[in-house]
N, C-alpha and C. Protein backbone atom coordinates (compact mmCIF):
# COMPACT_ATOMS: atom_id res chain seq x y z
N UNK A 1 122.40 25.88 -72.85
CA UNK A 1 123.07 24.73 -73.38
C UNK A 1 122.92 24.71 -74.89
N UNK A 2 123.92 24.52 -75.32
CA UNK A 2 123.78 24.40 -77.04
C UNK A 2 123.36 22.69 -77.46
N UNK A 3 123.10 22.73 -78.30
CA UNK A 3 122.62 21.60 -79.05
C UNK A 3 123.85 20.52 -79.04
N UNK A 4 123.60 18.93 -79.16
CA UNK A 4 124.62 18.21 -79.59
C UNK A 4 124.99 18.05 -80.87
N UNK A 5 126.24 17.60 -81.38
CA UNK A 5 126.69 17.79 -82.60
C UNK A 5 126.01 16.22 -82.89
N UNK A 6 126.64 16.11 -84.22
CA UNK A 6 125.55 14.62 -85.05
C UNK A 6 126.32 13.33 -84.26
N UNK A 7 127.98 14.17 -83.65
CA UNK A 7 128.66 12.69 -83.87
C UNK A 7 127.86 12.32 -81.61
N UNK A 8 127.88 13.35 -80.98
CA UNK A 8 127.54 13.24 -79.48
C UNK A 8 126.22 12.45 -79.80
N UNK A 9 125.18 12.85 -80.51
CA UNK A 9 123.75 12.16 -80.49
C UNK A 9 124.06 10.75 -80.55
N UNK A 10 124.69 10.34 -81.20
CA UNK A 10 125.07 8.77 -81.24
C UNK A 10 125.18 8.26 -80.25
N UNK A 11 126.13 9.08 -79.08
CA UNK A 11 126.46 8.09 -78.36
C UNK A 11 125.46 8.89 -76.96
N UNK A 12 124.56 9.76 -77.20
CA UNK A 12 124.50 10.22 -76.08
C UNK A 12 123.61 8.89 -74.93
N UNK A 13 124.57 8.70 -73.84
CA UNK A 13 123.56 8.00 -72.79
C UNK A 13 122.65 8.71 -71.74
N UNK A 14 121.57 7.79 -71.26
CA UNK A 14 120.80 8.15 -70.48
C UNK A 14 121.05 9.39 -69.15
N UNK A 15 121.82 9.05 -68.60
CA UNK A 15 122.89 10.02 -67.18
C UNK A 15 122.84 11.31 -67.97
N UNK A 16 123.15 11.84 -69.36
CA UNK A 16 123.70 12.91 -70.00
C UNK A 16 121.98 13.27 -70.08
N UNK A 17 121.52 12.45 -70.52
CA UNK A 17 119.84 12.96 -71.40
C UNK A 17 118.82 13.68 -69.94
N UNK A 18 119.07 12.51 -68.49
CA UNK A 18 118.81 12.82 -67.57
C UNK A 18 119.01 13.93 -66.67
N UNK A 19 120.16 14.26 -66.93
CA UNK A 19 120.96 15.52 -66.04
C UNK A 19 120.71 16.83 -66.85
N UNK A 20 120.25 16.97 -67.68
CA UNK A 20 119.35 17.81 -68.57
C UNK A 20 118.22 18.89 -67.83
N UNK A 21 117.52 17.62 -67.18
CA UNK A 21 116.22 17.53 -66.43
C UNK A 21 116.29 17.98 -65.33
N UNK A 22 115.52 18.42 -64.25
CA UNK A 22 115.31 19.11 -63.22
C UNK A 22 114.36 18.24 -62.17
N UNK A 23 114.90 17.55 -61.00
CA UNK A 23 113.89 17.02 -60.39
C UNK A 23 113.78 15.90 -60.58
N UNK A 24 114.38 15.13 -61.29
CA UNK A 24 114.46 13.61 -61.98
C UNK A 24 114.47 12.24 -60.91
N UNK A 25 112.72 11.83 -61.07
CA UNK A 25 112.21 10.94 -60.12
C UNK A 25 112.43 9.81 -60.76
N UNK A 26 112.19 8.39 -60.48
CA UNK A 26 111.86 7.20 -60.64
C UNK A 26 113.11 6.30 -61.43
N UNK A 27 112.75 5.58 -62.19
CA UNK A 27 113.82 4.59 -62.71
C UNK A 27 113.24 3.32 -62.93
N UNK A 28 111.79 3.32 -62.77
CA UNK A 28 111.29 1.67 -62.45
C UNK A 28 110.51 1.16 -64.45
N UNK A 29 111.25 0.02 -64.11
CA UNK A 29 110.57 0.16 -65.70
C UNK A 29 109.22 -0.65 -65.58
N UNK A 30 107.98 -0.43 -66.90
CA UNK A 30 106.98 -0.96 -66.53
C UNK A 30 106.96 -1.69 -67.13
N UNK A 31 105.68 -2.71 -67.90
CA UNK A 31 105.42 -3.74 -68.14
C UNK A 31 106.13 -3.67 -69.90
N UNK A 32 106.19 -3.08 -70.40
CA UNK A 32 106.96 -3.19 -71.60
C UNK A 32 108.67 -3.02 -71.49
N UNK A 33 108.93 -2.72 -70.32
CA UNK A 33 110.28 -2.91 -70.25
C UNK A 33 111.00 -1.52 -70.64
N UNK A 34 110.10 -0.35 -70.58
CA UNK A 34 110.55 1.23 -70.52
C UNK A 34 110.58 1.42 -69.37
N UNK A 35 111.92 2.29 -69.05
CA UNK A 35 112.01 2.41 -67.75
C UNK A 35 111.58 3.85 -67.65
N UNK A 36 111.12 3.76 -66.64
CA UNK A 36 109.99 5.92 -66.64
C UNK A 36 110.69 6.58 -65.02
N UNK A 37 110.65 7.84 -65.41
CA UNK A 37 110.95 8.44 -65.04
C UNK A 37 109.96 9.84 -64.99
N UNK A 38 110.47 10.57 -63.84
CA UNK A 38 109.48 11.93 -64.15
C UNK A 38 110.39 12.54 -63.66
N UNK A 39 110.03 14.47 -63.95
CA UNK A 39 111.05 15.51 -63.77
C UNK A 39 109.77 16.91 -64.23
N UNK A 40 110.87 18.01 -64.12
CA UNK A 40 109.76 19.50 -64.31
C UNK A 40 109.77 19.58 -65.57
N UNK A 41 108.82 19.95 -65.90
CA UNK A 41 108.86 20.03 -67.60
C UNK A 41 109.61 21.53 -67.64
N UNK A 42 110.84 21.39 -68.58
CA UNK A 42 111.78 23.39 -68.64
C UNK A 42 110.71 23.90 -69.62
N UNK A 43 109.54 23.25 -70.46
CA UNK A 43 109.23 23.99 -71.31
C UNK A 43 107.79 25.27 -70.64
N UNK A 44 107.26 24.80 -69.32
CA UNK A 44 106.66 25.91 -68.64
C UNK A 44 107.22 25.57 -67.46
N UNK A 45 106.56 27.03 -66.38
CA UNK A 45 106.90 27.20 -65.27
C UNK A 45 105.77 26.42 -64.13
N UNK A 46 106.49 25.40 -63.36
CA UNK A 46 105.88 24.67 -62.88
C UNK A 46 106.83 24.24 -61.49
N UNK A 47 106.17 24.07 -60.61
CA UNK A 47 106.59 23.24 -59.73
C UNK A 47 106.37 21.88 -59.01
N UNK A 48 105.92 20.95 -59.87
CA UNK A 48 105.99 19.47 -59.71
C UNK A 48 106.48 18.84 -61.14
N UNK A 49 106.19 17.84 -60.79
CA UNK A 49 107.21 17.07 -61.60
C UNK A 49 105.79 16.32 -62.85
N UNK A 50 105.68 16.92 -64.25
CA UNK A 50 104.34 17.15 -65.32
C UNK A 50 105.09 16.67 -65.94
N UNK A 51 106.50 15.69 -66.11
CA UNK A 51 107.00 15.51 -67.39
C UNK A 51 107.47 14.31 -67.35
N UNK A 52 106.87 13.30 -68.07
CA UNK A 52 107.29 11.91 -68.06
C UNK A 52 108.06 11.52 -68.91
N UNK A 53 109.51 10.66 -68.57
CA UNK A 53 110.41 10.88 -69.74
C UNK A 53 110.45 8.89 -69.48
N UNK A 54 110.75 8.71 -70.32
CA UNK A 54 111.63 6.87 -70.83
C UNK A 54 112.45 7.06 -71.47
N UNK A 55 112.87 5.55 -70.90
CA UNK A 55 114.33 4.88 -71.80
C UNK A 55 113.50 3.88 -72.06
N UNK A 56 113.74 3.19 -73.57
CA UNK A 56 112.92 2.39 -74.67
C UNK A 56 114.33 1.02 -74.57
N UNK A 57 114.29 -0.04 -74.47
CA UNK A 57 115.50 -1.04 -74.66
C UNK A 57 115.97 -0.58 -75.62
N UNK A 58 115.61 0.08 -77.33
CA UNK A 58 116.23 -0.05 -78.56
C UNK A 58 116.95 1.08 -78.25
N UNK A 59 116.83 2.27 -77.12
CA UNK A 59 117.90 3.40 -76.41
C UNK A 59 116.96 4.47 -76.94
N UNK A 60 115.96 4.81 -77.53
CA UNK A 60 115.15 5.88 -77.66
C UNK A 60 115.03 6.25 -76.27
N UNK A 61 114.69 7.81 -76.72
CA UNK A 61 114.07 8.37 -75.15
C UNK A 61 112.46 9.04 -75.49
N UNK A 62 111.89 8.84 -74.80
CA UNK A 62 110.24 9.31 -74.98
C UNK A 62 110.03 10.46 -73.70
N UNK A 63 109.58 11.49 -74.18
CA UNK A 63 109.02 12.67 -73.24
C UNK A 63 107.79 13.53 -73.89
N UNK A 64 107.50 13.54 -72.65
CA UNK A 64 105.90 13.49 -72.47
C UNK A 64 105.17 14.86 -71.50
N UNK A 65 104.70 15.64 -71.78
CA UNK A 65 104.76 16.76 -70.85
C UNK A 65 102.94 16.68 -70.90
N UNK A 66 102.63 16.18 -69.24
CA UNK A 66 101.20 15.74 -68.88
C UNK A 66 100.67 17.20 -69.13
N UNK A 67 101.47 18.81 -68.93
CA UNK A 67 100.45 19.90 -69.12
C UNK A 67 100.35 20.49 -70.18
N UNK A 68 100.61 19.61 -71.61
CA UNK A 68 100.55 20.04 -72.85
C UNK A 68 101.76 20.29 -73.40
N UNK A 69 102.61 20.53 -73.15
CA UNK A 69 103.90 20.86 -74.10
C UNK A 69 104.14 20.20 -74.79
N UNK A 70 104.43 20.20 -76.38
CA UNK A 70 105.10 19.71 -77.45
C UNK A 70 106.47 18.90 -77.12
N UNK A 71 106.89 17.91 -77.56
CA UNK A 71 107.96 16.99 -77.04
C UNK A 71 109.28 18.28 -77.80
N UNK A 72 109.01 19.04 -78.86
CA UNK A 72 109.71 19.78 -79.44
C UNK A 72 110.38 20.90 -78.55
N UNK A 73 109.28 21.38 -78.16
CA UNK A 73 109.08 21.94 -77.15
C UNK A 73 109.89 22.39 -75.63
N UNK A 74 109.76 20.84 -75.72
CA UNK A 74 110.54 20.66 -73.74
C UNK A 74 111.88 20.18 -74.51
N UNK A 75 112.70 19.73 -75.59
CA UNK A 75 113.32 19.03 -75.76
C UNK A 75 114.82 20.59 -76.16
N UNK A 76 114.31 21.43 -76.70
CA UNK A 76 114.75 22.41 -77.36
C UNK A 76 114.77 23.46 -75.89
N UNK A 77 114.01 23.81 -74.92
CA UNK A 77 114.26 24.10 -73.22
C UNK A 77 115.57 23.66 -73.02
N UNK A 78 115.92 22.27 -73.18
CA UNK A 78 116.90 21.69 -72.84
C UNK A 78 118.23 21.58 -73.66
N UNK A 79 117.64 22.59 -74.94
CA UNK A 79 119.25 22.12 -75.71
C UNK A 79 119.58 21.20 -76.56
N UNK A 80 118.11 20.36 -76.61
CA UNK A 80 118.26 19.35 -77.65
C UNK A 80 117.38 19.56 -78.67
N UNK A 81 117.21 18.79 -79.55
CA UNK A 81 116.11 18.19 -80.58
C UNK A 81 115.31 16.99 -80.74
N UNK A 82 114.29 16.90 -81.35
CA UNK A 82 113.92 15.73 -81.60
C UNK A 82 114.71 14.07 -82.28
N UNK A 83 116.06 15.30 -82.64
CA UNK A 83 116.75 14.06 -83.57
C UNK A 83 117.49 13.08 -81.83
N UNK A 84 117.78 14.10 -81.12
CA UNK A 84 118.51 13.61 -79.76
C UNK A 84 117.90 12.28 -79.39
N UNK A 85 116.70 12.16 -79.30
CA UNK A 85 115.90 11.12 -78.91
C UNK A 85 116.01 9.86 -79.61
N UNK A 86 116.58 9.77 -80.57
CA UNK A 86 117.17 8.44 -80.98
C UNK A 86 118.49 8.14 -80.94
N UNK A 87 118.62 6.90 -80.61
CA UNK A 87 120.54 5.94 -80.32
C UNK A 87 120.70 6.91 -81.66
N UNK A 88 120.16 6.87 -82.83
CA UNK A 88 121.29 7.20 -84.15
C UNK A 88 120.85 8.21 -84.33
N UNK A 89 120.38 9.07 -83.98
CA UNK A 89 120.24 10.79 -84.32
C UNK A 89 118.89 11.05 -85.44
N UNK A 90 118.12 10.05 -85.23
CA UNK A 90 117.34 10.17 -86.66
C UNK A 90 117.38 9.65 -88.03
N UNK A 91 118.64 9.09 -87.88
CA UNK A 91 119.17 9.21 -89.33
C UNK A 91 118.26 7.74 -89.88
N UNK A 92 118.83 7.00 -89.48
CA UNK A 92 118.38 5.39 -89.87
C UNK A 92 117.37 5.43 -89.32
N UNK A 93 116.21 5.95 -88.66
CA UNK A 93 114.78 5.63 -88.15
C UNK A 93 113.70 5.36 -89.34
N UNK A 94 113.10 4.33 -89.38
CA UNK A 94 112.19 3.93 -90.34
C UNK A 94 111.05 3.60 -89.82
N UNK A 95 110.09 3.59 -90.62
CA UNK A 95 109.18 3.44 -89.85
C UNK A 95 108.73 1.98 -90.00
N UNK A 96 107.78 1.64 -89.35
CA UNK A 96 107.77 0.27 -88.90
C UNK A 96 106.99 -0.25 -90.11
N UNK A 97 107.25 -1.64 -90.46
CA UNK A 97 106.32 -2.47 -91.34
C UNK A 97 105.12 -2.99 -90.85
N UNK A 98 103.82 -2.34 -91.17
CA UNK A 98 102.64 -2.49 -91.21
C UNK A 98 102.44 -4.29 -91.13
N UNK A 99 101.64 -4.80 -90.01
CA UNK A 99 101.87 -6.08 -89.56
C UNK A 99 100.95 -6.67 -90.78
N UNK A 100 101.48 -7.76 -91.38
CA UNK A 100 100.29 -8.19 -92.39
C UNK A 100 99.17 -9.20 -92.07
N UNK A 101 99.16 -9.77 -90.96
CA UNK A 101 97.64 -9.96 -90.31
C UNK A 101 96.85 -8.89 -90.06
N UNK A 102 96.93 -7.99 -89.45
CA UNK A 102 96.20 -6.87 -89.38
C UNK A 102 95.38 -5.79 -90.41
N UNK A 103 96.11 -5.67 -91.61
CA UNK A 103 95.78 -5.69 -93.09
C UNK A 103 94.67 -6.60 -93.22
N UNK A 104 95.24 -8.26 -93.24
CA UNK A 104 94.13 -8.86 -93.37
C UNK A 104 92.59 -8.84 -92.87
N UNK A 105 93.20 -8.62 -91.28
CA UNK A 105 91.79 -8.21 -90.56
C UNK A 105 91.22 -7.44 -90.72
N UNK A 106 92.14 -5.95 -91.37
CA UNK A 106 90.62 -5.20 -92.04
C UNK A 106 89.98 -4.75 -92.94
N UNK A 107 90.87 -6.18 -93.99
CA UNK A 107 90.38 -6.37 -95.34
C UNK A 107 88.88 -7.35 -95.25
N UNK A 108 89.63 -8.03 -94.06
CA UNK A 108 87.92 -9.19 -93.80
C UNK A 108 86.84 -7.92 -93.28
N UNK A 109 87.29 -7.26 -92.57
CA UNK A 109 86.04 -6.24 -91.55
C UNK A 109 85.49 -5.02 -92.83
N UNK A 110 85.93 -4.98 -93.84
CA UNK A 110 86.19 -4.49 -94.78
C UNK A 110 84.36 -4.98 -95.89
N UNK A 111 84.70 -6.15 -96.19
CA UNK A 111 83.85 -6.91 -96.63
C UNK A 111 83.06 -7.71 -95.99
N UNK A 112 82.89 -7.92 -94.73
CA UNK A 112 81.70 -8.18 -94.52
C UNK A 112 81.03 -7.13 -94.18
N UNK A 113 81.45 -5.62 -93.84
CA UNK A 113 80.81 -4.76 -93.71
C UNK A 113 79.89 -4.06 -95.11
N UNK A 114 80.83 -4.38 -96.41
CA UNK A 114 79.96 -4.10 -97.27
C UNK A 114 79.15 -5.28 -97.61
N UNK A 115 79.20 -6.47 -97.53
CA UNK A 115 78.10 -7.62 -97.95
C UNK A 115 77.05 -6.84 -97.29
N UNK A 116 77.09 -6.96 -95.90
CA UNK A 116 75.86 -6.15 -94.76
C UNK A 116 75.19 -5.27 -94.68
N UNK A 117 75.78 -4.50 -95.67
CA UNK A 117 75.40 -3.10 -96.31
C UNK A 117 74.70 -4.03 -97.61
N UNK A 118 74.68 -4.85 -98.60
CA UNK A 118 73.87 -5.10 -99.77
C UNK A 118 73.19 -6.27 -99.34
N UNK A 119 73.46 -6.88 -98.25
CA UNK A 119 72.13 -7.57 -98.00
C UNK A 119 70.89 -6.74 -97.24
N UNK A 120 71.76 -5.69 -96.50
CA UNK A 120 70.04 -5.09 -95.89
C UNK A 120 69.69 -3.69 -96.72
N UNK A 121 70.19 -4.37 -98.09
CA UNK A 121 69.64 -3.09 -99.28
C UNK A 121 69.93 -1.46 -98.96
N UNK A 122 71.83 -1.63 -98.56
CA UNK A 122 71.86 -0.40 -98.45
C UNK A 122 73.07 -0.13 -100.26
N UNK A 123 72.30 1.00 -100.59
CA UNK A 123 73.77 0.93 -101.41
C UNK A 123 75.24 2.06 -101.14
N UNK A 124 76.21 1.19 -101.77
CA UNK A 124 77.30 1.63 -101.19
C UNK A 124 77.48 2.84 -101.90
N UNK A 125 78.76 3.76 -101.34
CA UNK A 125 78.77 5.18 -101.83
C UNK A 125 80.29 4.49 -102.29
N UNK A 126 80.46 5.80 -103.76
CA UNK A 126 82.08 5.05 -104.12
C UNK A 126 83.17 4.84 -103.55
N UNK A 127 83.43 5.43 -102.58
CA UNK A 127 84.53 5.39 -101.83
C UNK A 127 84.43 3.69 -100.95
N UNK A 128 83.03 3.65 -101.08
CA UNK A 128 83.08 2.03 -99.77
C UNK A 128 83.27 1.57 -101.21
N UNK A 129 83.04 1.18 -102.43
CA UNK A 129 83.19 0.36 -103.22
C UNK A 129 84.34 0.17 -103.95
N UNK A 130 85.22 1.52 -103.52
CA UNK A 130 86.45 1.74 -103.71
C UNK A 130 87.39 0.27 -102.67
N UNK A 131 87.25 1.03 -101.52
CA UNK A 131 87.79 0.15 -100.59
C UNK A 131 87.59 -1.28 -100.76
N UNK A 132 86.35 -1.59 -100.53
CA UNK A 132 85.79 -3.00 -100.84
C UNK A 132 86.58 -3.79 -101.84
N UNK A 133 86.50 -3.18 -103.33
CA UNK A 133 87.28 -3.73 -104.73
C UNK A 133 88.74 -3.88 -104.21
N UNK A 134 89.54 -2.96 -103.50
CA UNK A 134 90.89 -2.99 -102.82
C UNK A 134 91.11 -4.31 -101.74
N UNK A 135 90.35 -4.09 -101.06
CA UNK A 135 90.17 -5.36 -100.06
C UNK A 135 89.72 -6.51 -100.34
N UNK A 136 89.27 -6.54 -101.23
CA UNK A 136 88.87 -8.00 -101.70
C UNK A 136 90.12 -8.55 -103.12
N UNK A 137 90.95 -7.43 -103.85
CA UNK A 137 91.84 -7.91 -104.52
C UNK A 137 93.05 -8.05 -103.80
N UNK A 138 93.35 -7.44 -102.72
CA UNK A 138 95.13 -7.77 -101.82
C UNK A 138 94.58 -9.22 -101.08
N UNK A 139 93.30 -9.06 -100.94
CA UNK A 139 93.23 -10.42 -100.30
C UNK A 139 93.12 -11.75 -101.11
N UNK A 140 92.67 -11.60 -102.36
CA UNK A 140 93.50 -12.42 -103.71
C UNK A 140 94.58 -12.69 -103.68
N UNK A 141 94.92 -11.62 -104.07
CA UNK A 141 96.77 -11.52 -104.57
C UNK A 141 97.79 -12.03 -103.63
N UNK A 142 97.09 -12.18 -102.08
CA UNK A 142 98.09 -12.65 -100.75
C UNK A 142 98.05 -14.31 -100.85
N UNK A 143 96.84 -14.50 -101.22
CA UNK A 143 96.70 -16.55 -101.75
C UNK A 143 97.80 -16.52 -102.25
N UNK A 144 98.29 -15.92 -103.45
CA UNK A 144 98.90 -16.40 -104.16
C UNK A 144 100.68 -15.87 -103.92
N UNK A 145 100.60 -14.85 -103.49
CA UNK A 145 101.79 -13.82 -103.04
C UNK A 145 101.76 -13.54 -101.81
N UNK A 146 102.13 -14.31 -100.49
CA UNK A 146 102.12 -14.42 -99.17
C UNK A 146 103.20 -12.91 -99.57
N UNK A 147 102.45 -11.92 -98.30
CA UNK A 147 103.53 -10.92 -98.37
C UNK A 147 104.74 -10.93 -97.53
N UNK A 148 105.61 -9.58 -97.94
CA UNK A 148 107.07 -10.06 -97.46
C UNK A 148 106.92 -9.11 -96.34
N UNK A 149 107.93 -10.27 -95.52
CA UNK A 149 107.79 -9.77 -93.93
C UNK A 149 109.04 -8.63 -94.15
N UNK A 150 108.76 -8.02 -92.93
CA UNK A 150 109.65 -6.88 -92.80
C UNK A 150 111.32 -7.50 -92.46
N UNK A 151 112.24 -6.47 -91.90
CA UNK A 151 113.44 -7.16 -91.47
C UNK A 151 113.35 -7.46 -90.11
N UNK A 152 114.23 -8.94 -89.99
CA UNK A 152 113.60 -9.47 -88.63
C UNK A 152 114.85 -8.98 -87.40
């Protein structure tokens, strides 16, 4: 099978991505609302079904080969690429905006880990005092400059 062109990746649906596959079990989606599936992985020779594939709601597909294979790997067996695996071919994929509570939390875990370190008379090496000075100024600068949320 040859590869899809830029304009097929767009629209490719699940039935097309599926029929790819060899052995193609299940359909049940789990608690995040991916629906899973399993099949033979084409990227070794096997006879059960080692390859866990999803459909993601946003139309990504996720594959997963339980006996080690590279998603590159099993995806290129089949004729595709990694770009295949997204609704838009790769193109517009961004990566996600870093949640800014979580920042916070380990700007706090940050500094009380070094207070804890100079109250039980340890001293810090530059890199913790690096961090520390970092974490204790974004957590300034957010009083005053609530950061900007990602796109909603």
């Amino acid at each position: 099978m040859k590869p899809l062109s830029y304009h097929l990746r767009r629209v490719i649906d699940l039935h097309s991505f599926l029929d790819r596959f060899e052995s193609v079990q299940g359909g049940s989606p789990n608690s995040q609302g991916i629906i899973q599936y399993s099949a033979k992985c084409p990227a070794h020779e096997t006879n059960h079904n080692s390859l866990a594939i999803g459909a993601t709601r946003d139309g990504r597909y996720l594959v997963h080969c339980h006996a080690g294979c590279a998603a590159s790997d099993v995806l290129a067996a089949v004729g595709l690429d990694l770009q295949d695996i997204y609704p838009d071919g790769g193109i517009f994929e961004r990566a996600k905006p870093i949640n800014p509570t979580s920042i916070q939390r380990v700007d706090k875990n940050v500094l009380k880990i070094a207070q804890a370190d100079r109250t039980s008379g340890k001293r810090l090496s530059e890199a913790d005092k690096r961090r520390e000075k970092e974490a204790f100024l974004r957590s300034k600068r957010e009083k005053f400059w609530p950061p900007e949320r990602g796109p909603a």
